[in-house]
C-alpha atoms as a PDB file:
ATOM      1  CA  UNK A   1      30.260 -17.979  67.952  1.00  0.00           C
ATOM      2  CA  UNK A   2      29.795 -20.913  65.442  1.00  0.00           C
ATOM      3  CA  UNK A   3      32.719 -22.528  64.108  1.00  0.00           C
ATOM      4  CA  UNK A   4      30.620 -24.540  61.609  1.00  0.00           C
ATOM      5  CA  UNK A   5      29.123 -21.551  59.901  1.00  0.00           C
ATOM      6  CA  UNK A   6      28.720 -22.619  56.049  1.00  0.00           C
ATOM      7  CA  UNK A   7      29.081 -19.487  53.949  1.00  0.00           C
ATOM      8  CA  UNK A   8      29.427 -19.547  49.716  1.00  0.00           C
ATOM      9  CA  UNK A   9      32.848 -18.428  48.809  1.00  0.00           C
ATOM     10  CA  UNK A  10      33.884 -16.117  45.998  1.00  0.00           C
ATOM     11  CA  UNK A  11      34.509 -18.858  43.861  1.00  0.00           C
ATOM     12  CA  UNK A  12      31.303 -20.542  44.483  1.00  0.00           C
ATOM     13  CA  UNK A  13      29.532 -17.844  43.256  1.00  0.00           C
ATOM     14  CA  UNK A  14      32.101 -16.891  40.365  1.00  0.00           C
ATOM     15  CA  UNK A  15      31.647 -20.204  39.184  1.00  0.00           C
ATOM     16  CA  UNK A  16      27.456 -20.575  39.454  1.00  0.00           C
ATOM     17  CA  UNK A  17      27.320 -16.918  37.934  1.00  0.00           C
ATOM     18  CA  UNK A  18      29.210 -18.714  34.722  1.00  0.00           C
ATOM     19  CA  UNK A  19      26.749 -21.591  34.541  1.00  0.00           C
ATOM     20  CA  UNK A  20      23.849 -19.167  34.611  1.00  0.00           C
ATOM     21  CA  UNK A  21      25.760 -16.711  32.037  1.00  0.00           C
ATOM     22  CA  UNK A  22      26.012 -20.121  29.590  1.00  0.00           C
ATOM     23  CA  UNK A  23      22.184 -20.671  30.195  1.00  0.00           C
ATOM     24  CA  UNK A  24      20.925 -17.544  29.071  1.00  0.00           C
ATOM     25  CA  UNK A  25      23.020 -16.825  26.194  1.00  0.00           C
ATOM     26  CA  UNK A  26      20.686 -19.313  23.882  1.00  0.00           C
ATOM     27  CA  UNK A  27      18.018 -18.091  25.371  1.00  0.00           C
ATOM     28  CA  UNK A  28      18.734 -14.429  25.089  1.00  0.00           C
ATOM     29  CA  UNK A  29      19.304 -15.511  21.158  1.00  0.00           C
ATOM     30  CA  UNK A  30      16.260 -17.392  20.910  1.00  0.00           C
ATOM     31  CA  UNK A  31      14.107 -14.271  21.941  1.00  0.00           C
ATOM     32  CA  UNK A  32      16.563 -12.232  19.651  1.00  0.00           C
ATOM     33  CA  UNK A  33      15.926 -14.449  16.472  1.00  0.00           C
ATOM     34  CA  UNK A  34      11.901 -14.180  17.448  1.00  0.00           C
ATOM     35  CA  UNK A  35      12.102 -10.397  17.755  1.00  0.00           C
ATOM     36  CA  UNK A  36      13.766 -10.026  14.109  1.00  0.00           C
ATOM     37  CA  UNK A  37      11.392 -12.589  12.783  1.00  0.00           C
ATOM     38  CA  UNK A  38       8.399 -10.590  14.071  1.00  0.00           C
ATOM     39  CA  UNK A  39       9.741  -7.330  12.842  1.00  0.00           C
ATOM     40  CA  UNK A  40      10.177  -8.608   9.429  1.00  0.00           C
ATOM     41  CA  UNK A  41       6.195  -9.797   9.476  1.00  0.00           C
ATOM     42  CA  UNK A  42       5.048  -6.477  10.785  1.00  0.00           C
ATOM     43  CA  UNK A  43       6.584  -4.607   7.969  1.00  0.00           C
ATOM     44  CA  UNK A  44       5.584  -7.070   5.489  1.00  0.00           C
ATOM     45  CA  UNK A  45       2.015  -7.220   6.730  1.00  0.00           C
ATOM     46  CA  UNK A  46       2.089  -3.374   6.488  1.00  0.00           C
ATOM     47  CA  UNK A  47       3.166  -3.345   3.099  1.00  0.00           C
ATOM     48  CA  UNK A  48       0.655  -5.856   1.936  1.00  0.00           C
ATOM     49  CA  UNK A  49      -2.218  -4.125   4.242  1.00  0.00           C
ATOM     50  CA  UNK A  50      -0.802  -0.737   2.310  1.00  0.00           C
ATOM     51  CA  UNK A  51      -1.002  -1.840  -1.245  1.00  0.00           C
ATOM     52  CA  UNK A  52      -4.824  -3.991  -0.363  1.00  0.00           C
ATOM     53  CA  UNK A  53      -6.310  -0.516   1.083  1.00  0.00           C
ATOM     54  CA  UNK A  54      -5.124   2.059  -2.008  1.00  0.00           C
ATOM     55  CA  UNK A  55      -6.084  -0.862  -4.419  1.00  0.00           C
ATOM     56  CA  UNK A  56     -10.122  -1.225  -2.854  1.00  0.00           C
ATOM     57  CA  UNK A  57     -10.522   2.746  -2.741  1.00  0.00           C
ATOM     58  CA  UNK A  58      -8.884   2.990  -6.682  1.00  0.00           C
ATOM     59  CA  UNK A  59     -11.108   0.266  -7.611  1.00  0.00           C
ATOM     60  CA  UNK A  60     -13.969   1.342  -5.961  1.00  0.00           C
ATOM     61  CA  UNK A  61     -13.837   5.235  -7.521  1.00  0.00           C
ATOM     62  CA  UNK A  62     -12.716   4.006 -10.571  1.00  0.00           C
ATOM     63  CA  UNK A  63     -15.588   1.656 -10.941  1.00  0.00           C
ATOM     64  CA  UNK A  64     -18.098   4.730 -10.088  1.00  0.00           C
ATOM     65  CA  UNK A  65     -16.477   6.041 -13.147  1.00  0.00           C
ATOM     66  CA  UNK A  66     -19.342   8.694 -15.000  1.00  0.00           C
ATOM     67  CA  UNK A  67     -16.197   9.977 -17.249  1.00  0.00           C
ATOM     68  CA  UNK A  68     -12.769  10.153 -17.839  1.00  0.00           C
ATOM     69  CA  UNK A  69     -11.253  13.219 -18.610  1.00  0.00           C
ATOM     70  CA  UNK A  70      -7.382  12.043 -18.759  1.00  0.00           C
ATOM     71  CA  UNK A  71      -5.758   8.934 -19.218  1.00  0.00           C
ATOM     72  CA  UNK A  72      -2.379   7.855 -19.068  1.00  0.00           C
ATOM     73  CA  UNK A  73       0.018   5.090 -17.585  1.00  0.00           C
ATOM     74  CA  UNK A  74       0.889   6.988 -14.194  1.00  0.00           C
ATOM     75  CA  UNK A  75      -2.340   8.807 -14.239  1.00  0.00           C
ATOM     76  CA  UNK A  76      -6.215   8.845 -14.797  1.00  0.00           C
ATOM     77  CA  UNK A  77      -8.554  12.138 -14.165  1.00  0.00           C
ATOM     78  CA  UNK A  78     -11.967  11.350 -14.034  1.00  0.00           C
ATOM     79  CA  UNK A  79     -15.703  11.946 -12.729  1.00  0.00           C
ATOM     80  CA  UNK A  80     -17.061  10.291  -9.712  1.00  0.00           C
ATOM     81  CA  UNK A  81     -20.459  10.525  -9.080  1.00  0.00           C
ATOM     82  CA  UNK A  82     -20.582  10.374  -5.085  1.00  0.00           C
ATOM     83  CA  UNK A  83     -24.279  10.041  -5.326  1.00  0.00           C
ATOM     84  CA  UNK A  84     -24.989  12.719  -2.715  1.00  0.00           C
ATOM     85  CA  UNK A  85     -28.104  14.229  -4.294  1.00  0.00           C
ATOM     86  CA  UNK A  86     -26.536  16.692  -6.987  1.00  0.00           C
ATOM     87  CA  UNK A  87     -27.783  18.232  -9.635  1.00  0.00           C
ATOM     88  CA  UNK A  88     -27.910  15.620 -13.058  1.00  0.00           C
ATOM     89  CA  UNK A  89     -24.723  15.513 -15.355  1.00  0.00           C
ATOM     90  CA  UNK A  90     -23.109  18.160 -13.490  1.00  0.00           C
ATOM     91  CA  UNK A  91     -19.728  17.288 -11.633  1.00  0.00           C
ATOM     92  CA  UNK A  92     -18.727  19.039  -8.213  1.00  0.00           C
ATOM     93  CA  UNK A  93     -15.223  20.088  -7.830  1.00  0.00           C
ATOM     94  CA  UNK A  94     -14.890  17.295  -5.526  1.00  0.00           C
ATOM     95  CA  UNK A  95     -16.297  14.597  -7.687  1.00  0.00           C
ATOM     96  CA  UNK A  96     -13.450  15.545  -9.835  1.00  0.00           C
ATOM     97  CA  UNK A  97     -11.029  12.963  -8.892  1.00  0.00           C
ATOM     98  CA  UNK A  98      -7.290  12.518  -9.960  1.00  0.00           C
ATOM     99  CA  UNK A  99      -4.853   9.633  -9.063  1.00  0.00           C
ATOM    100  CA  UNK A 100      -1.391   9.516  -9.989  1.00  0.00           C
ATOM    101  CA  UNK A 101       2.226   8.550  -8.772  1.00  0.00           C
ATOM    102  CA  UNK A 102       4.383  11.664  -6.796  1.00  0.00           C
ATOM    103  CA  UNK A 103       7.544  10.147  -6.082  1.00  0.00           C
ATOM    104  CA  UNK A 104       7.097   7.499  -4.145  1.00  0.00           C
ATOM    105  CA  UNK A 105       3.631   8.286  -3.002  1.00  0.00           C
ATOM    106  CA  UNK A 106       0.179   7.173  -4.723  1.00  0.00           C
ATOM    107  CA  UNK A 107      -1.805  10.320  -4.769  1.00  0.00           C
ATOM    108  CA  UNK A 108      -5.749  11.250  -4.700  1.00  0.00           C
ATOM    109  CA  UNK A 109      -6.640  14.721  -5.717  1.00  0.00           C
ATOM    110  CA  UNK A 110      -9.757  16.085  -6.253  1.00  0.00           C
ATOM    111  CA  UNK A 111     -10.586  19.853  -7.784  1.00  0.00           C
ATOM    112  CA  UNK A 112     -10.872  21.070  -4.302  1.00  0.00           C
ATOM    113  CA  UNK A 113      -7.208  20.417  -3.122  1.00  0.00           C
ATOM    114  CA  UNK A 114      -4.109  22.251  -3.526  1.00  0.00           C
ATOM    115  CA  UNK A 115      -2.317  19.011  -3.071  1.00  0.00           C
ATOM    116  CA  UNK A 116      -2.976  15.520  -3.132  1.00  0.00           C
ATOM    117  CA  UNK A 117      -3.547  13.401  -0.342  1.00  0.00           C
ATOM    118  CA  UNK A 118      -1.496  10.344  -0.225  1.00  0.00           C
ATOM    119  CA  UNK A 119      -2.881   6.666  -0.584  1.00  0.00           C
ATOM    120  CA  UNK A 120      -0.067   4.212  -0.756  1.00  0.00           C
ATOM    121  CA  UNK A 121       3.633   5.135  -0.097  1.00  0.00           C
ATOM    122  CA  UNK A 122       6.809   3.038  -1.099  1.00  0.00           C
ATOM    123  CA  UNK A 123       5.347   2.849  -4.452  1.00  0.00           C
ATOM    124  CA  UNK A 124       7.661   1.078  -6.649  1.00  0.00           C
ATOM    125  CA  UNK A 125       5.690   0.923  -9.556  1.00  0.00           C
ATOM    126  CA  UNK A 126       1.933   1.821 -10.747  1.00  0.00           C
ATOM    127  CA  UNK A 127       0.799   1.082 -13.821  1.00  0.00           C
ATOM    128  CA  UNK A 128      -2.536   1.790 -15.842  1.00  0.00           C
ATOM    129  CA  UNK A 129      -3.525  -0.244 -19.073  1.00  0.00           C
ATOM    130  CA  UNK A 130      -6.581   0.640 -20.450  1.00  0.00           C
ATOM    131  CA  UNK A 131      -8.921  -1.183 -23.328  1.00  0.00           C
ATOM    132  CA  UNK A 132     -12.093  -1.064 -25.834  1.00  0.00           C
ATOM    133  CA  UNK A 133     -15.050  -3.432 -25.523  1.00  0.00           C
ATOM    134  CA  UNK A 134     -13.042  -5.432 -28.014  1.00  0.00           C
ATOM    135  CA  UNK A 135     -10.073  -5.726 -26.392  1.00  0.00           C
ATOM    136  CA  UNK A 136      -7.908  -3.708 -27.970  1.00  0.00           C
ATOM    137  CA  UNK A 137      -5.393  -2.172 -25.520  1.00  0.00           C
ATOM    138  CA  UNK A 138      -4.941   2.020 -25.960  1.00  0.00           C
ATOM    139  CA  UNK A 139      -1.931   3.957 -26.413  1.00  0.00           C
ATOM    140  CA  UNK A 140      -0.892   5.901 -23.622  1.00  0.00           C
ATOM    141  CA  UNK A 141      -1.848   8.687 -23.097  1.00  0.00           C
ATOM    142  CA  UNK A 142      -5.265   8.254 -24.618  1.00  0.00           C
ATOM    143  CA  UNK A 143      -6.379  10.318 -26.672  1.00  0.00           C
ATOM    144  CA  UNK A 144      -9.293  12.432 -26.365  1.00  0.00           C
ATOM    145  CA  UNK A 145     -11.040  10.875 -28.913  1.00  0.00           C
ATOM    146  CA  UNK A 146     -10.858   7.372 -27.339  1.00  0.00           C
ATOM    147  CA  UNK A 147     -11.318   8.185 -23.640  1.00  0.00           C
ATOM    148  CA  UNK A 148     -14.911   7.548 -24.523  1.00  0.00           C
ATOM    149  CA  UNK A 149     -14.139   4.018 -25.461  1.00  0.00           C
ATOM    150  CA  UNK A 150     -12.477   2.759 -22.361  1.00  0.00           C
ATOM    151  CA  UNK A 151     -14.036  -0.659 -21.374  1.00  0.00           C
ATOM    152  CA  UNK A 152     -11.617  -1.877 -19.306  1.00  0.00           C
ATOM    153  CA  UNK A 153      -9.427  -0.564 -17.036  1.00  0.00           C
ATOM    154  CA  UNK A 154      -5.995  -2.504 -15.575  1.00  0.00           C
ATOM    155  CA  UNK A 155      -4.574  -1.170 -12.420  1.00  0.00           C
ATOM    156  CA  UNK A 156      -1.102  -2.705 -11.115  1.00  0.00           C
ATOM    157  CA  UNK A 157       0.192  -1.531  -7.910  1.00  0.00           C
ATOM    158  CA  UNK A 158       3.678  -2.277  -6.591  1.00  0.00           C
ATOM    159  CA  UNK A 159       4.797  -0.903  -2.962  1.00  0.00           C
ATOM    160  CA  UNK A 160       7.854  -2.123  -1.479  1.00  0.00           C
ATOM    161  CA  UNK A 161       9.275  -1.017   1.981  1.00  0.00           C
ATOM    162  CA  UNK A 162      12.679  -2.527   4.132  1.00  0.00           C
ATOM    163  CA  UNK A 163      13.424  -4.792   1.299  1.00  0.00           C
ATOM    164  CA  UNK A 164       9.380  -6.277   1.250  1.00  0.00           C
ATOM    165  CA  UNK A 165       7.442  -5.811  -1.747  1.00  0.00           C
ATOM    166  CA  UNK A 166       3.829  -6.938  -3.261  1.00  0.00           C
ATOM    167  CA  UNK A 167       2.258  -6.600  -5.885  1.00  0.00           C
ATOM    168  CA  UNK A 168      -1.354  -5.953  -6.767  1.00  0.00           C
ATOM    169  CA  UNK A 169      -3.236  -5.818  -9.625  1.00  0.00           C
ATOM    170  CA  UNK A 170      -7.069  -5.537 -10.635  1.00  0.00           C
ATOM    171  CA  UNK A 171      -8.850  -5.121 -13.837  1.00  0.00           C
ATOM    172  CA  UNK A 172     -12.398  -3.425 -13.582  1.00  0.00           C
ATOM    173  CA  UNK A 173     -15.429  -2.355 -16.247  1.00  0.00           C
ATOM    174  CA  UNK A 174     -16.390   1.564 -15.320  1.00  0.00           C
ATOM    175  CA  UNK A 175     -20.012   0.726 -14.560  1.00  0.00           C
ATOM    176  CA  UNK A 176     -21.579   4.549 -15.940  1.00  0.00           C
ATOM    177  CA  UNK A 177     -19.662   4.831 -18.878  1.00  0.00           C
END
């Protein structure tokens, strides 16, 4: 038997245990602080990415615009002509197309739905302004009469989710009117 035998004692250990407890609590809070920070650009990328994609479909329906059949600050009913081959100045139940605000969802209906299908969610705000050629901004709702006259149509979208919100807006001539 060794007399010489070199073992680490309770303290030893105690007290290298401590040293590596003091190095990884700043680290442990470094990768903490980059967690959060990542988190909060997720959600705020979604919300922007959310608001961008129910914006280009809008716009891009809207724009398709052959006639609008309701018009009001929360809401617009109108004809889109999907181009699939129908039959001339005839609308199909699902070229009927309605968006509007349900809560806190952005909705798309068309005639053949019981419901609408959502678009956006969060929706804070949504907002429709609509004009003549001459500028002239209509009362909302328009009326009959005028939905004939709408040049100009301003869509602002606001979606906000964990305490991140944007903003979009876009203004767009119905090209078949």
């Amino acid at each position: 038997m060794r007399l010489n035998q070199r073992a680490v004692t309770l303290v030893e250990l105690l007290v290298a245990m401590a040293i590596l407890g003091i190095i990884m609590l700043p680290m442990y809070n470094i990768l903490q602080v980059a967690v959060k920070s990542w988190k909060f650009e997720d959600t705020r990328a979604e919300v922007v990415q959310n608001a961008r994609i129910a914006m280009e479909r809008m716009t891009h329906e809207i724009r398709e615009t052959r006639e609008v059949y309701d018009a009001a600050g929360e809401l617009i009913y109108f004809w889109w002509k999907d181009g699939l081959g129908d039959s001339p100045g005839i609308a199909d139940d699902n070229e009927k197309i309605t968006y509007s605000l349900v809560g806190e969802n952005l909705t798309r209906k068309d005639a053949t739905m019981a419901e609408g299908e959502p678009v956006a969610e969060y929706v804070q705000g949504f907002a429709l302004e609509y004009r003549k050629s001459d500028g002239t901004v209509l009362s909302i709702p328009v009326d009959q009469e005028e939905l004939a006259n709408i040049h100009l149509i301003t869509i602002n979208l606001t979606i906000e989710n964990k305490g991140h919100s944007t903003t979009v807006r876009a203004s767009l001539h119905p090209r078949n009117m």
